[in-house]
N, C-alpha and C. Protein backbone atom coordinates (compact mmCIF):
# COMPACT_ATOMS: atom_id res chain seq x y z
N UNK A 1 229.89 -40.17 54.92
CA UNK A 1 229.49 -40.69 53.63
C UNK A 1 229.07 -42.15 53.82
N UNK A 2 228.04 -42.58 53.65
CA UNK A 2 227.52 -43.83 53.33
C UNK A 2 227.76 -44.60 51.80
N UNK A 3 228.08 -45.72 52.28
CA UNK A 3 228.38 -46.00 50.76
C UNK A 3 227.97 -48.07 51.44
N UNK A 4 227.77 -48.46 49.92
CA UNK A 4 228.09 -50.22 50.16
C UNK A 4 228.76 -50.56 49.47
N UNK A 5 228.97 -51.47 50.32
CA UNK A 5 230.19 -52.01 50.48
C UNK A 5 230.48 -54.04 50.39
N UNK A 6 230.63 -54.75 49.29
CA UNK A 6 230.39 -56.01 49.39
C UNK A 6 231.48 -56.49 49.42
N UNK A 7 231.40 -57.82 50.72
CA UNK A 7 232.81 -58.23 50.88
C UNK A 7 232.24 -59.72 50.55
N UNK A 8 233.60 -60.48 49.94
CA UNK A 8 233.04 -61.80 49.67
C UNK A 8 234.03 -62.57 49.89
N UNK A 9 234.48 -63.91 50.62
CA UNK A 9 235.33 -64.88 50.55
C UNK A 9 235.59 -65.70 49.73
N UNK A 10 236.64 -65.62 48.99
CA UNK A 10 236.98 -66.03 47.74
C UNK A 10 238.60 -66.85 47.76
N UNK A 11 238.48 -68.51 48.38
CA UNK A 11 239.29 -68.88 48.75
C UNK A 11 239.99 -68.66 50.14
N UNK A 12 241.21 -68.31 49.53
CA UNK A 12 241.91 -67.83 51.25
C UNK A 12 242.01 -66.59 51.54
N UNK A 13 241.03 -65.82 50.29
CA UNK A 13 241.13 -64.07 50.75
C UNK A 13 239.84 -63.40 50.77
N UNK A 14 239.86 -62.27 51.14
CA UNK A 14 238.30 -61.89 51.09
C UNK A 14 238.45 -60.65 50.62
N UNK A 15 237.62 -60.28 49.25
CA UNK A 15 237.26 -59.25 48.55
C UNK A 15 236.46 -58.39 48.46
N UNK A 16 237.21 -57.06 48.45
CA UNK A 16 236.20 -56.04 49.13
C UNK A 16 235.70 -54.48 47.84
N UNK A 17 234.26 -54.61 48.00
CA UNK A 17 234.31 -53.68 46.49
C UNK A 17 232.89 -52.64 46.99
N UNK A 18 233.63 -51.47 46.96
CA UNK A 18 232.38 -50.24 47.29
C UNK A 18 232.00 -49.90 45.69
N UNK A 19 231.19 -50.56 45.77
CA UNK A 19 229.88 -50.76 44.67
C UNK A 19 229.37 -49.41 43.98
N UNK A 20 229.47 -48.26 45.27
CA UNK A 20 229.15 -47.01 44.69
C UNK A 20 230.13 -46.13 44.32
N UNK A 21 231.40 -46.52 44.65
CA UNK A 21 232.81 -46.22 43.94
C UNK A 21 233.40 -46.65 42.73
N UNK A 22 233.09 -47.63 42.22
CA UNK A 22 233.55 -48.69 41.71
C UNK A 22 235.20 -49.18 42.17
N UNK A 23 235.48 -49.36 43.39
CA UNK A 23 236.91 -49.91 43.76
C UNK A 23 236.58 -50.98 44.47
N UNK A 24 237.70 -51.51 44.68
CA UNK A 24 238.17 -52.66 45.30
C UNK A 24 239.23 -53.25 45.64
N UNK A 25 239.39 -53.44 46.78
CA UNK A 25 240.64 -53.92 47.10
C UNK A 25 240.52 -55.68 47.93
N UNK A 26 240.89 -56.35 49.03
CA UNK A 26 241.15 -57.33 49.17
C UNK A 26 242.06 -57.60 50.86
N UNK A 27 241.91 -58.95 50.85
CA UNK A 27 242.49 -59.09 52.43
C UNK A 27 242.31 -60.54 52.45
N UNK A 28 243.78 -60.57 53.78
CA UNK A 28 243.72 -62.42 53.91
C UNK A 28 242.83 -62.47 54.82
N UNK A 29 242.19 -61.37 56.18
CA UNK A 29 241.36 -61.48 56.83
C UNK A 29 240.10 -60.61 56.53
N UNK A 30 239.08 -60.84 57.14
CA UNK A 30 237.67 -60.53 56.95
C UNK A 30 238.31 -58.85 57.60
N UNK A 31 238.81 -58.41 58.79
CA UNK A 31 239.20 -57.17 59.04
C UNK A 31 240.23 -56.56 58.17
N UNK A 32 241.23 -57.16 57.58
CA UNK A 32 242.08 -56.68 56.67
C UNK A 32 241.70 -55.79 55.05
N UNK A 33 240.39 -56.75 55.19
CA UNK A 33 240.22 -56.58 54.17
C UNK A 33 238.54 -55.22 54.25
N UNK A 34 238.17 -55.03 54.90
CA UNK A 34 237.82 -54.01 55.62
C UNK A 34 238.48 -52.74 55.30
N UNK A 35 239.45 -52.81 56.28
CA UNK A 35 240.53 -51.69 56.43
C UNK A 35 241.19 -51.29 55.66
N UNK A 36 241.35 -52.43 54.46
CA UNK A 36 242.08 -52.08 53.11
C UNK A 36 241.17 -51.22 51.87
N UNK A 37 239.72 -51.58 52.01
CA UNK A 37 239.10 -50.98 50.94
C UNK A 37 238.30 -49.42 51.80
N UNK A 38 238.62 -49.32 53.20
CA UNK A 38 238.23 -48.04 53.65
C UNK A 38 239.75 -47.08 53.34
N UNK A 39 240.67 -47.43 53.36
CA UNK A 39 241.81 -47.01 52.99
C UNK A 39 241.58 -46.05 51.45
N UNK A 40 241.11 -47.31 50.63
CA UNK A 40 241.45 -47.22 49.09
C UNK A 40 240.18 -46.14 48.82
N UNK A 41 239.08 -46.23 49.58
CA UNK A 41 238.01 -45.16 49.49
C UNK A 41 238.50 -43.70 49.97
N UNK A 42 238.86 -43.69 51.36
CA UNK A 42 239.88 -42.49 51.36
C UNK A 42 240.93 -42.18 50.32
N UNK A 43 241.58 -42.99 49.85
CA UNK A 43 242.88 -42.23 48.54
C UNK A 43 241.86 -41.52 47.67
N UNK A 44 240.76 -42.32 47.19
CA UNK A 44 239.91 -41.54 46.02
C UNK A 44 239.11 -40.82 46.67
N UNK A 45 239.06 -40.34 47.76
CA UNK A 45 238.23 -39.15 47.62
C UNK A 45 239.06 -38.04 48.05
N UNK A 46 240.34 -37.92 48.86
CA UNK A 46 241.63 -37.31 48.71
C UNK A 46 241.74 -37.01 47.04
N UNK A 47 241.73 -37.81 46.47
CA UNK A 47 242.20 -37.52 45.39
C UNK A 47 240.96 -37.01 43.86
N UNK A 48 239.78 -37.33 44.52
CA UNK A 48 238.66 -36.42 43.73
C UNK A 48 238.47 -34.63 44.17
N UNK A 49 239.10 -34.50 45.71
CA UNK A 49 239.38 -33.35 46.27
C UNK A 49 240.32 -32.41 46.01
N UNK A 50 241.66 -33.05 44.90
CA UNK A 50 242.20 -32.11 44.55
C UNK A 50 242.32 -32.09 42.84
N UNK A 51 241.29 -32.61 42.27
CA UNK A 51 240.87 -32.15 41.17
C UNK A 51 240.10 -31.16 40.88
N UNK A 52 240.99 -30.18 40.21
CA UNK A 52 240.82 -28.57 40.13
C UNK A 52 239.12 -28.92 38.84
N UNK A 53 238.18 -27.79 39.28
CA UNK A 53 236.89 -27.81 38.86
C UNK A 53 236.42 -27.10 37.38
């Protein structure tokens, strides 16, 4: 799945928001914060997967 993805430094953290999800999550590092909103993209699509149709 392709998706974008905008990360922005915002003080001492860097904010991370898949634009075509609408989520976002956050990090004290530029990789943390990476890893945190590929995380939060996996929970929701785990969790769009077991919404019965």
């Amino acid at each position: 799945m392709d998706l974008t993805v905008v990360i922005r430094r915002e003080g001492n953290w860097y904010t991370a928001w898949a634009a075509d999800l609408d989520i976002g999550s956050q990090g004290k590092t530029l990789e943390e914060a990476m890893n945190n909103i590929g995380e939060a993209v996996d929970l929701y699509v785990e969790g769009e997967d077991s919404v019965p149709s």
